[in-house]
PDB file of N, CA and C in Angstrom:
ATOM      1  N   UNK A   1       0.833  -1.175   0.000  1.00  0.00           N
ATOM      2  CA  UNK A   1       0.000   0.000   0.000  1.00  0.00           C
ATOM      3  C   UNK A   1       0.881   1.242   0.000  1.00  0.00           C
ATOM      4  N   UNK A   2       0.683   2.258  -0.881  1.00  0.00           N
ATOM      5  CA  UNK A   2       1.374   3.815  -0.814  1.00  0.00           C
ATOM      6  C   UNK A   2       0.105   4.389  -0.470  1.00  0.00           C
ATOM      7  N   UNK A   3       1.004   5.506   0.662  1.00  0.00           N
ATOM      8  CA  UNK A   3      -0.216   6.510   1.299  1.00  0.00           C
ATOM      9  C   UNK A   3       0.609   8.076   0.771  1.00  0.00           C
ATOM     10  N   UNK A   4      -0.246   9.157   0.737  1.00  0.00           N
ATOM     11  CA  UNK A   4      -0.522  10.168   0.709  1.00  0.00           C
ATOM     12  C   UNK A   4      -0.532  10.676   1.979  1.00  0.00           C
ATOM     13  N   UNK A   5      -0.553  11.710   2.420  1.00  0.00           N
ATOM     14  CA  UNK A   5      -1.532  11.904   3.840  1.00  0.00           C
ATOM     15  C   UNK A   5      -2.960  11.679   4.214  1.00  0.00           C
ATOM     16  N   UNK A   6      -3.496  11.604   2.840  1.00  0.00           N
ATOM     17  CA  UNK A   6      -4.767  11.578   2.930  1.00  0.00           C
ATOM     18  C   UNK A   6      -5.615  10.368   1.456  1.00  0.00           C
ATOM     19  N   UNK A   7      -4.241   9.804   0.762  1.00  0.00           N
ATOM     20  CA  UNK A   7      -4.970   9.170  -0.557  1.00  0.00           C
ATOM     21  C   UNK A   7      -4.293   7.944  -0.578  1.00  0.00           C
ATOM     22  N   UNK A   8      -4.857   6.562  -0.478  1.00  0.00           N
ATOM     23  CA  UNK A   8      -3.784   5.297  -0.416  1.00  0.00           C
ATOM     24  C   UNK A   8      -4.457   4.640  -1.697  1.00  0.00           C
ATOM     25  N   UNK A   9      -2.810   4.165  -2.352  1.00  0.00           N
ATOM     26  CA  UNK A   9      -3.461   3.234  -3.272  1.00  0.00           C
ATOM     27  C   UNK A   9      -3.019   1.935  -2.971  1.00  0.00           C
ATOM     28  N   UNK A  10      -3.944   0.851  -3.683  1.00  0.00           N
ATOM     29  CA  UNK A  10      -3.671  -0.234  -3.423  1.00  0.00           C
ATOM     30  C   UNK A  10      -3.223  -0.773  -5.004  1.00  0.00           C
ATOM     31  N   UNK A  11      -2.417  -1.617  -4.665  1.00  0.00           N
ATOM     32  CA  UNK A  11      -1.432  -2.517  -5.541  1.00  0.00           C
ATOM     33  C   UNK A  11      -0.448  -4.087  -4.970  1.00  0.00           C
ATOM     34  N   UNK A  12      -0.936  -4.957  -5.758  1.00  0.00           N
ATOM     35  CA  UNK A  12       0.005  -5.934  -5.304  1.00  0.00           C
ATOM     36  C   UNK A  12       1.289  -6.117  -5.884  1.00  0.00           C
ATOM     37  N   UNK A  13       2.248  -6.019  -4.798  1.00  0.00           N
ATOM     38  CA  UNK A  13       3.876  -6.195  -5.026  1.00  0.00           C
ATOM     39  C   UNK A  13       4.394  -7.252  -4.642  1.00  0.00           C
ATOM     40  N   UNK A  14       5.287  -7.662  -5.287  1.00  0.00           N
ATOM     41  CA  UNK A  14       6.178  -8.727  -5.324  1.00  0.00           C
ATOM     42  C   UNK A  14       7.058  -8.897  -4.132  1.00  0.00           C
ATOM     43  N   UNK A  15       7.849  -9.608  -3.414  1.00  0.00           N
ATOM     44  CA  UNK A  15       8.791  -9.110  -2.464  1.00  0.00           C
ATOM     45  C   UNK A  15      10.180  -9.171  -3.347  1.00  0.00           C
ATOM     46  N   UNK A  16      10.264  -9.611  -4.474  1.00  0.00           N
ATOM     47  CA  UNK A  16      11.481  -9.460  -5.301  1.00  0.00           C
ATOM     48  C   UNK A  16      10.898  -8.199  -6.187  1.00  0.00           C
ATOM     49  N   UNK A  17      10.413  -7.333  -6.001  1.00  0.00           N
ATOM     50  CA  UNK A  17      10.015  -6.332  -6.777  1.00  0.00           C
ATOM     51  C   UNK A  17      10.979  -4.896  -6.343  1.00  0.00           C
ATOM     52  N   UNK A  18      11.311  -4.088  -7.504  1.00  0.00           N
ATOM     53  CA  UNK A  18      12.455  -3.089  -6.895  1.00  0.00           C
ATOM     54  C   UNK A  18      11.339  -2.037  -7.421  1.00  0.00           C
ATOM     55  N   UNK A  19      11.350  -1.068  -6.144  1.00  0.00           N
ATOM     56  CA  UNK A  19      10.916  -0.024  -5.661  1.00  0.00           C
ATOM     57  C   UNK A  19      10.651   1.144  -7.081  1.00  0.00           C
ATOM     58  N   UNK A  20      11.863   0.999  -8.242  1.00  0.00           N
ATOM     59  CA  UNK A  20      12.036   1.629  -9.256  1.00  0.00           C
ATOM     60  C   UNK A  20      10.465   0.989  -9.638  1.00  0.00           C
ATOM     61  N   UNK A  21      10.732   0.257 -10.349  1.00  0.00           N
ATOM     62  CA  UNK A  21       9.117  -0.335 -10.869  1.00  0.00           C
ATOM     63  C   UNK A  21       7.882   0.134  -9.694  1.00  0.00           C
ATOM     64  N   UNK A  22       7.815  -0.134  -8.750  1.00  0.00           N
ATOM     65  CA  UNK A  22       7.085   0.143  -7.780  1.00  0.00           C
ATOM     66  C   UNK A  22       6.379   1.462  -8.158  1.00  0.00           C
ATOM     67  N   UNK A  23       7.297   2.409  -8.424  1.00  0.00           N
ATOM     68  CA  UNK A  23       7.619   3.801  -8.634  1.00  0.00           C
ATOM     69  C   UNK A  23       6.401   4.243  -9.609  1.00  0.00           C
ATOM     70  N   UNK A  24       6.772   3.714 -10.775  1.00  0.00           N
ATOM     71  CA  UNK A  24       6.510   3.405 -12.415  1.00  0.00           C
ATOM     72  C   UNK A  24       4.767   3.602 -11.740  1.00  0.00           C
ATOM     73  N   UNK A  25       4.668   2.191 -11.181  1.00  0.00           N
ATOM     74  CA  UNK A  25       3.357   1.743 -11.183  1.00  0.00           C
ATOM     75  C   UNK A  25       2.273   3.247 -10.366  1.00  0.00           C
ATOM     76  N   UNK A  26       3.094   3.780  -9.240  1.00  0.00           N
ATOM     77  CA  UNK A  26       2.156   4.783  -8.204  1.00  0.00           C
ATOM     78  C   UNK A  26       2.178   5.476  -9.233  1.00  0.00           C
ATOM     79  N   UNK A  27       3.011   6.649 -10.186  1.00  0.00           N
ATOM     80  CA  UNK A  27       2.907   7.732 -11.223  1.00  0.00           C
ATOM     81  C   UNK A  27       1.394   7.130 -11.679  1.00  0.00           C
ATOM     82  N   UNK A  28       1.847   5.873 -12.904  1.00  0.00           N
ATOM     83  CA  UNK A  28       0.355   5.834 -13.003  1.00  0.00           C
ATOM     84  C   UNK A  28      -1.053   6.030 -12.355  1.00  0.00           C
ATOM     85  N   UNK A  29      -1.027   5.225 -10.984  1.00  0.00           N
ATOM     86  CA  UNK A  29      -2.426   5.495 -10.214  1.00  0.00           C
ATOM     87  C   UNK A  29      -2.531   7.145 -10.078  1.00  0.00           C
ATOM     88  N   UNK A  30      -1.066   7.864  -9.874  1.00  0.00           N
ATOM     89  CA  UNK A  30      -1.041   9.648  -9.607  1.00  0.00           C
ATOM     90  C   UNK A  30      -2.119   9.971 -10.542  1.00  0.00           C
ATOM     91  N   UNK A  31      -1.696   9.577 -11.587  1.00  0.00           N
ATOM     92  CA  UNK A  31      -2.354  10.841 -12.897  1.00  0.00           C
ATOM     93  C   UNK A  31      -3.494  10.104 -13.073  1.00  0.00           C
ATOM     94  N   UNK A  32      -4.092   9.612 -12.591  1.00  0.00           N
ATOM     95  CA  UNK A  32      -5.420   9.169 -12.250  1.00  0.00           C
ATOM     96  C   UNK A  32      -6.251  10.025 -11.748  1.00  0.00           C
ATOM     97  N   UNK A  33      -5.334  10.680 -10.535  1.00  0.00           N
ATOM     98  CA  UNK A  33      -6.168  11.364  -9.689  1.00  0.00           C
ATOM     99  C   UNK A  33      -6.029  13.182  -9.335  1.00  0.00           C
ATOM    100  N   UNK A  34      -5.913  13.185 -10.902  1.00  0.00           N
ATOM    101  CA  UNK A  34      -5.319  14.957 -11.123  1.00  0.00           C
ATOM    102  C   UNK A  34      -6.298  15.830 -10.737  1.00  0.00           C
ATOM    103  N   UNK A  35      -7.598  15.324 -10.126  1.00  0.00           N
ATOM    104  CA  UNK A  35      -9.021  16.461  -9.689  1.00  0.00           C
ATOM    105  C   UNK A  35      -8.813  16.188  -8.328  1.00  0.00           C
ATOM    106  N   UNK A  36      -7.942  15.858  -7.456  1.00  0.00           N
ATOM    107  CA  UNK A  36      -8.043  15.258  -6.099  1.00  0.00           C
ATOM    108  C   UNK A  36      -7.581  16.331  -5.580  1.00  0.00           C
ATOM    109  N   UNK A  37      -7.826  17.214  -4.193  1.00  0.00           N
ATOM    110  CA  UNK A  37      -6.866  18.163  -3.796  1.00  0.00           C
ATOM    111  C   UNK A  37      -5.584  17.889  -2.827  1.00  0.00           C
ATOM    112  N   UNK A  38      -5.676  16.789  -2.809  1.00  0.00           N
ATOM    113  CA  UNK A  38      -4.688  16.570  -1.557  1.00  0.00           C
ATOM    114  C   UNK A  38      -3.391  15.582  -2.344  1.00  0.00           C
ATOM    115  N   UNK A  39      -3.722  15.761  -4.157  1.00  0.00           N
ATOM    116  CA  UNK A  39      -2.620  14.897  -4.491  1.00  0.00           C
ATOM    117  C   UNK A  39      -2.020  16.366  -5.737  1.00  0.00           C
ATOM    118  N   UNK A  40      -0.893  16.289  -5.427  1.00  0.00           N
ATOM    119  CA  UNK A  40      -0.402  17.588  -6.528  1.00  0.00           C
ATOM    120  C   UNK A  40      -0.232  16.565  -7.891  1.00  0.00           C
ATOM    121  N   UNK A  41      -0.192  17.766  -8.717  1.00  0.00           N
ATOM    122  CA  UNK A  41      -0.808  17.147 -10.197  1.00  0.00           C
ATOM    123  C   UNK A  41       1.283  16.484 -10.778  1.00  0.00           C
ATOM    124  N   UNK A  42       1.735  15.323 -10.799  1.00  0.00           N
ATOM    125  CA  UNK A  42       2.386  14.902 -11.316  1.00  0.00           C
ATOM    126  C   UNK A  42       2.832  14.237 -12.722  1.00  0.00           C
ATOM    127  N   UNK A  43       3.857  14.602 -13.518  1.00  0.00           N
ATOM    128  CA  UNK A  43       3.861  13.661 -14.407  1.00  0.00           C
ATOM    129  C   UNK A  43       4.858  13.118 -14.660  1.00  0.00           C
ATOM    130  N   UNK A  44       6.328  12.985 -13.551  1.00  0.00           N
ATOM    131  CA  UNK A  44       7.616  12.110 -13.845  1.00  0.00           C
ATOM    132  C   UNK A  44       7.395  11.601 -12.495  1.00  0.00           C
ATOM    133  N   UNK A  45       8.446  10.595 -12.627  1.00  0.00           N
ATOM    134  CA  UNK A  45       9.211   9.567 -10.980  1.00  0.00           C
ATOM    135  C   UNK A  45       9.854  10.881 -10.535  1.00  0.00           C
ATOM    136  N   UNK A  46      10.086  11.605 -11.120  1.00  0.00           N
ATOM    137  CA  UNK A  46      11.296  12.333 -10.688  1.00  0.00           C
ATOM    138  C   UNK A  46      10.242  13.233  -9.658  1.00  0.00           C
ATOM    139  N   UNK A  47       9.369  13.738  -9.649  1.00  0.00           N
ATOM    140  CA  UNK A  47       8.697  14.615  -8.760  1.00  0.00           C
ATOM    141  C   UNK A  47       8.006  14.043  -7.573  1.00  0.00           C
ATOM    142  N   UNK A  48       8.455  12.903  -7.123  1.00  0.00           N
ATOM    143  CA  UNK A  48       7.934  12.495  -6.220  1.00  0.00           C
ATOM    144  C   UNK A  48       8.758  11.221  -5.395  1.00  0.00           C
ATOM    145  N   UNK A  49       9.223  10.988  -3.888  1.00  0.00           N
ATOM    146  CA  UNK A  49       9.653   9.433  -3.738  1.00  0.00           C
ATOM    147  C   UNK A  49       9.098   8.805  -3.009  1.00  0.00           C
ATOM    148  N   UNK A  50       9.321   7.963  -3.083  1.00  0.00           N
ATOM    149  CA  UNK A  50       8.709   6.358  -1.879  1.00  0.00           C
ATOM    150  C   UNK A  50       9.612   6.334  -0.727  1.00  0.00           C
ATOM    151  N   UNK A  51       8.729   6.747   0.574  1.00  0.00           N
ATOM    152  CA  UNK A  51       9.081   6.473   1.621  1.00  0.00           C
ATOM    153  C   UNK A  51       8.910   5.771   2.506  1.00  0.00           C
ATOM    154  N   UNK A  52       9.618   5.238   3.420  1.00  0.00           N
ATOM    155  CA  UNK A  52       9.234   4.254   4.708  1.00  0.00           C
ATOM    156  C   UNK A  52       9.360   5.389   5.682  1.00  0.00           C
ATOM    157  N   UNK A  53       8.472   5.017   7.012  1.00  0.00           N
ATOM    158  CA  UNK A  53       8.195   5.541   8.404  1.00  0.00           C
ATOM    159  C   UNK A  53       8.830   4.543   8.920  1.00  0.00           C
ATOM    160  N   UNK A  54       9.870   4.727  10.007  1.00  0.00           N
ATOM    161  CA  UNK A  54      10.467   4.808  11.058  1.00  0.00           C
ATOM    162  C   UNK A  54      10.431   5.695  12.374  1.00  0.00           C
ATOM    163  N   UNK A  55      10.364   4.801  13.299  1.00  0.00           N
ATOM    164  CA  UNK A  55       9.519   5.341  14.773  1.00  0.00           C
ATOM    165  C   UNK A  55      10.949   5.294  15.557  1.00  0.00           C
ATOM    166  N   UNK A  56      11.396   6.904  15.459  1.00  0.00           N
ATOM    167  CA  UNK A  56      12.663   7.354  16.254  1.00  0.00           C
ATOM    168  C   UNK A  56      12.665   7.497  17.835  1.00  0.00           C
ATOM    169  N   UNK A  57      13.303   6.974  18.774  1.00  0.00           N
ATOM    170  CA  UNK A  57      13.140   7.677  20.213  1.00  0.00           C
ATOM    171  C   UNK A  57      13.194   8.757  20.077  1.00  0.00           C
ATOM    172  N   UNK A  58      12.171   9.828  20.568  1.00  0.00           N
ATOM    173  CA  UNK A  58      12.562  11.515  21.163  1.00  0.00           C
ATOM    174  C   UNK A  58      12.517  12.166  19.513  1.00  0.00           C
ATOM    175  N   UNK A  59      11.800  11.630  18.508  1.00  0.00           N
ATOM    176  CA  UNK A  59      11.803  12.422  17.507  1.00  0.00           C
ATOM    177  C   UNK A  59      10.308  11.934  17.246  1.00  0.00           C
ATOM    178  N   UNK A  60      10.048  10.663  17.329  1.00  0.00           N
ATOM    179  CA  UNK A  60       8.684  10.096  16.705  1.00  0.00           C
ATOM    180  C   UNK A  60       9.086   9.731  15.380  1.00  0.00           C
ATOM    181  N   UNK A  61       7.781  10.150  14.609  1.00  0.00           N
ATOM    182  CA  UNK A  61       7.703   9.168  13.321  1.00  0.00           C
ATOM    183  C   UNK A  61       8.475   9.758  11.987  1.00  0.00           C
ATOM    184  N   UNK A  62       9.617   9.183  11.579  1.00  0.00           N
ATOM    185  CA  UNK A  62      10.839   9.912  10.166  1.00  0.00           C
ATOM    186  C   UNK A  62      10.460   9.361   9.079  1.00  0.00           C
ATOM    187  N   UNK A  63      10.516   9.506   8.085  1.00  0.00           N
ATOM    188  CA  UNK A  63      10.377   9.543   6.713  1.00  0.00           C
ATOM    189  C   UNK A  63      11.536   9.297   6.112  1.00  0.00           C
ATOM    190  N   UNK A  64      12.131   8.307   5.620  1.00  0.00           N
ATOM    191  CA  UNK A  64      13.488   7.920   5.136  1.00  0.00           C
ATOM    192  C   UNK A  64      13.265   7.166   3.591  1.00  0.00           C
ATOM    193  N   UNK A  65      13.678   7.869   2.624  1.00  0.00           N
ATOM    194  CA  UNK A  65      13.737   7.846   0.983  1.00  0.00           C
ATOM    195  C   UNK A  65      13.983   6.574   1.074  1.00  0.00           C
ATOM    196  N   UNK A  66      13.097   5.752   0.074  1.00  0.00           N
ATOM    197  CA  UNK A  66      13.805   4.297  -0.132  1.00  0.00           C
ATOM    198  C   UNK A  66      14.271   4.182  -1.651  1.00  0.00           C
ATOM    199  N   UNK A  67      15.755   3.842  -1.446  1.00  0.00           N
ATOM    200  CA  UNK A  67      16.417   3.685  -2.801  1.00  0.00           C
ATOM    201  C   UNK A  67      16.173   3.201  -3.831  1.00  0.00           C
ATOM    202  N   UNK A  68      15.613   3.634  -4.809  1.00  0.00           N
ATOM    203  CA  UNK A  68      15.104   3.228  -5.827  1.00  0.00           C
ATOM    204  C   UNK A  68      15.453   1.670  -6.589  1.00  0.00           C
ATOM    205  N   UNK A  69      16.271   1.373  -6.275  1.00  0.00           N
ATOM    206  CA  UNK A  69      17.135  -0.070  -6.681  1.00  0.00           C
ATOM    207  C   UNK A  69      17.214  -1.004  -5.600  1.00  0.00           C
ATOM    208  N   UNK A  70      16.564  -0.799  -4.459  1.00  0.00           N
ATOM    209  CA  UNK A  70      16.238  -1.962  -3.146  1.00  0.00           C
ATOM    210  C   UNK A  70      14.930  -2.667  -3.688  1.00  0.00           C
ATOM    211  N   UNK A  71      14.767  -3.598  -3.631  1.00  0.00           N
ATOM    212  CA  UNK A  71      13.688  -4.498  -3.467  1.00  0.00           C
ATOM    213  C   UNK A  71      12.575  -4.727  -1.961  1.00  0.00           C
ATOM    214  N   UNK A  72      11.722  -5.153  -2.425  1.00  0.00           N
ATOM    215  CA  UNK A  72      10.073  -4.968  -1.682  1.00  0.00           C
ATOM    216  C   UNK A  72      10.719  -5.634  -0.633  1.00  0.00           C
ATOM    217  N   UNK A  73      11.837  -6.883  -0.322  1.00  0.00           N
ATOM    218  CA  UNK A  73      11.837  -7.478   0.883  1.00  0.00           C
ATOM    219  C   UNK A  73      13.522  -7.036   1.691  1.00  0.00           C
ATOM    220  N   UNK A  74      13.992  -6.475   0.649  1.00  0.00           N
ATOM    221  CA  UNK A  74      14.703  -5.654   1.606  1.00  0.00           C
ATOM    222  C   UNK A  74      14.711  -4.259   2.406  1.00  0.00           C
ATOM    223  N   UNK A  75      13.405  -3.560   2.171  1.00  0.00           N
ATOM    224  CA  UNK A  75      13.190  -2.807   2.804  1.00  0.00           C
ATOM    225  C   UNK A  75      12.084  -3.245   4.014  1.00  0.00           C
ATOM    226  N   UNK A  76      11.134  -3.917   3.784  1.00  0.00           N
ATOM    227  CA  UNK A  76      10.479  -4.692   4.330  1.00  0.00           C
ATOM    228  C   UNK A  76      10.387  -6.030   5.103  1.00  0.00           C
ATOM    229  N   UNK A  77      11.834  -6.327   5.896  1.00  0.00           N
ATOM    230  CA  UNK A  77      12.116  -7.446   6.235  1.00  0.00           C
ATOM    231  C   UNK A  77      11.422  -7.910   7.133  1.00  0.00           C
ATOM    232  N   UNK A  78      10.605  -7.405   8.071  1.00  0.00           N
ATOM    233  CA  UNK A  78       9.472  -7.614   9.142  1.00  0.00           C
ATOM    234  C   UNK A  78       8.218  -7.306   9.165  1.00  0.00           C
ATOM    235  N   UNK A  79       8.083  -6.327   8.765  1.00  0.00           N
ATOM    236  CA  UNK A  79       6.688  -6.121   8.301  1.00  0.00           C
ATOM    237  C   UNK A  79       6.755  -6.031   6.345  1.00  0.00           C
ATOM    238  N   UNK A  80       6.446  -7.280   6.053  1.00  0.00           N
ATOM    239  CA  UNK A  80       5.787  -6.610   4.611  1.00  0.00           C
ATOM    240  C   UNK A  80       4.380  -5.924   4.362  1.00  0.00           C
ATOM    241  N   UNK A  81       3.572  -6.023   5.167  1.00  0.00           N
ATOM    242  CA  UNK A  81       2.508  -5.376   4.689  1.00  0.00           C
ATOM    243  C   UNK A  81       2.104  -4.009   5.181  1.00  0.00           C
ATOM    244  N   UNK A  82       3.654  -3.058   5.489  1.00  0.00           N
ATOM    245  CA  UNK A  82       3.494  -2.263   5.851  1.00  0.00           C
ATOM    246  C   UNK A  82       3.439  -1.107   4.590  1.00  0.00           C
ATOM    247  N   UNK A  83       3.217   0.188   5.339  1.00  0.00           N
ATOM    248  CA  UNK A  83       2.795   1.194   3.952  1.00  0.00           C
ATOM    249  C   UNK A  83       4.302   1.728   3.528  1.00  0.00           C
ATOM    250  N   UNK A  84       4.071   2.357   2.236  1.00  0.00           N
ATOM    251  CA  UNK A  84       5.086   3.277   1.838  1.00  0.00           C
ATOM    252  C   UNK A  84       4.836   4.348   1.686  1.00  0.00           C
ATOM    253  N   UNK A  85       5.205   5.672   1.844  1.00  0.00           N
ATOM    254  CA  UNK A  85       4.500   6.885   2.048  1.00  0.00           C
ATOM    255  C   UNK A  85       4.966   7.686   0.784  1.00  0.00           C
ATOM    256  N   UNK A  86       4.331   8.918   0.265  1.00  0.00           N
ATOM    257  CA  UNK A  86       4.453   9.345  -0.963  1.00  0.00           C
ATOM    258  C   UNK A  86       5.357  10.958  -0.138  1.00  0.00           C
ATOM    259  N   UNK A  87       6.191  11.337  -1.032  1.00  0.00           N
ATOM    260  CA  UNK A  87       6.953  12.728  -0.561  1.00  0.00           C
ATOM    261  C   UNK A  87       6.865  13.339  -1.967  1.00  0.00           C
ATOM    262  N   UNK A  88       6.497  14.338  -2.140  1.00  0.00           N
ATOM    263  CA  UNK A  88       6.332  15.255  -3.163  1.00  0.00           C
ATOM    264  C   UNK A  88       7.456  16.019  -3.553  1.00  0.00           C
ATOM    265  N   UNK A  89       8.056  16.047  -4.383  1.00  0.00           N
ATOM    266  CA  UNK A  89       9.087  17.110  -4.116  1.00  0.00           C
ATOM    267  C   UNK A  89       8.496  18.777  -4.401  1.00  0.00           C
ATOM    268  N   UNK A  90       8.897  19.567  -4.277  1.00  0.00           N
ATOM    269  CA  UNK A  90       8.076  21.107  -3.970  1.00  0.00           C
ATOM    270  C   UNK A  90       9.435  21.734  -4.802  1.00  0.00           C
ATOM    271  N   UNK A  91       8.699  22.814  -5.621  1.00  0.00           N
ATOM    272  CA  UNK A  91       9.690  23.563  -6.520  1.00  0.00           C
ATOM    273  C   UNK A  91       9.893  24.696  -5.668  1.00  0.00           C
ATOM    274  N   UNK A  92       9.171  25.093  -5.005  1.00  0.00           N
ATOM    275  CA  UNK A  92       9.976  26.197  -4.116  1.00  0.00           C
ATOM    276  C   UNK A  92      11.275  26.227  -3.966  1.00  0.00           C
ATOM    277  N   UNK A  93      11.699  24.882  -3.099  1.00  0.00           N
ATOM    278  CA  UNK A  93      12.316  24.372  -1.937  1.00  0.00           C
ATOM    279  C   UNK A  93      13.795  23.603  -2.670  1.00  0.00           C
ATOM    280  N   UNK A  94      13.408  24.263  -4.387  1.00  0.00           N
ATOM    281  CA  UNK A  94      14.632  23.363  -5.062  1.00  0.00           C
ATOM    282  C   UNK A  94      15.063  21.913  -4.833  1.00  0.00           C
ATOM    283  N   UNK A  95      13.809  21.293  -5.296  1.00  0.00           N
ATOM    284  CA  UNK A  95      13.782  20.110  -5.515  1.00  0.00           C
ATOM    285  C   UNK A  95      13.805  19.047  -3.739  1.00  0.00           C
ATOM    286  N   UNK A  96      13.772  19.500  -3.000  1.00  0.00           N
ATOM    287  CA  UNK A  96      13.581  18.958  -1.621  1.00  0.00           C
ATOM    288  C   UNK A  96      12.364  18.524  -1.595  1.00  0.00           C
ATOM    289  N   UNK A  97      12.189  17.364  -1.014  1.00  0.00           N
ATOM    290  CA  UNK A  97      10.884  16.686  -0.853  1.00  0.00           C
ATOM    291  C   UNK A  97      10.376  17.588   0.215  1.00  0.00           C
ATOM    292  N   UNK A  98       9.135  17.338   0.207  1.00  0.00           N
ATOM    293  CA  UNK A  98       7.972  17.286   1.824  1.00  0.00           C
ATOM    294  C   UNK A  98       6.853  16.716   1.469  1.00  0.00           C
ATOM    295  N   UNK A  99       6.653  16.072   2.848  1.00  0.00           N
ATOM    296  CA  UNK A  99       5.546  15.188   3.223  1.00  0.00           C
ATOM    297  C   UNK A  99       4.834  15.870   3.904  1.00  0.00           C
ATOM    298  N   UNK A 100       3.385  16.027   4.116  1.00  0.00           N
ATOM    299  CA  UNK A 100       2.175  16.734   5.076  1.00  0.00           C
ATOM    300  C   UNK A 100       2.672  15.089   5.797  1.00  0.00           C
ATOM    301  N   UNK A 101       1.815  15.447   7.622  1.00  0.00           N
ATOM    302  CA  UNK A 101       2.224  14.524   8.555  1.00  0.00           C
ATOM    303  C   UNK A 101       0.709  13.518   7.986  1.00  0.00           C
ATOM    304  N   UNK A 102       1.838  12.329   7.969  1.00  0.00           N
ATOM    305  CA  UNK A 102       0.875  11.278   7.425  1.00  0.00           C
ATOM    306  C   UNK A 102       0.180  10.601   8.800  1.00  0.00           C
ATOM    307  N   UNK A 103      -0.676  10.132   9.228  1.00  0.00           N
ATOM    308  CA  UNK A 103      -1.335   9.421   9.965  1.00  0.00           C
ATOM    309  C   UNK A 103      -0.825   8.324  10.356  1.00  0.00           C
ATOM    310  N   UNK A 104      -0.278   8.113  11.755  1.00  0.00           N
ATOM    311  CA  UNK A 104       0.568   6.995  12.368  1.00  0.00           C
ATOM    312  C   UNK A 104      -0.671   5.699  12.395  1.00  0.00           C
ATOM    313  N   UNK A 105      -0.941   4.812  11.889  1.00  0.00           N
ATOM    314  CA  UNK A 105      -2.051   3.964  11.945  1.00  0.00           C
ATOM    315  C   UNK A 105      -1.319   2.546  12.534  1.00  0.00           C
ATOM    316  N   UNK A 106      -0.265   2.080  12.596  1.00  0.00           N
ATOM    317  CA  UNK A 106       0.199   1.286  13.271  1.00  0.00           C
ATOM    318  C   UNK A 106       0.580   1.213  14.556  1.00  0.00           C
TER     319      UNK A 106
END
């Protein structure tokens, strides 16, 4: 599952599946949903990455880029059916991602 802060899509992945493809596949569901307000209007990989949540002591919940060339079970070695979170990159900010705070549901 990739979440939004507010838009999840569903897709079945492989655990030998690399994140690049992964990638491929969310763009598509994106431009699906170009009337949505809570999804900015995309049309490369490049404007957007796949993230994992990690639950820091004394920081809470981080957002850490997953490398485009890792596979579904190496990022996922304990929980696979956990989410991947979407980071937008923002042209303001010269190409720096941000994420709105996604909803801790685990």
């Amino acid at each position: 599952m990739i979440k939004t802060h507010k838009t999840t899509i569903f897709f079945p992945a492989e655990r030998e599946d690399k994140f690049e493809d992964i990638k491929k596949r969310v763009l598509s569901a994106l431009t699906q949903f170009n009337a949505e307000k809570d999804v900015p209007p995309v049309t490369s990989t490049d404007e957007f990455e796949l993230c994992v949540s990690r639950k820091v002591p004394g920081k809470g919940l981080t957002f850490e880029i997953i490398d485009p060339d890792k596979r579904v079970n190496e990022v996922y070695m304990s929980k696979p059916w956990d989410y991947a979170y979407i980071k937008f990159r923002v042209p303001e900010t010269r190409g720096e991602c941000s994420i709105d705070r996604a909803d801790d549901e685990g």
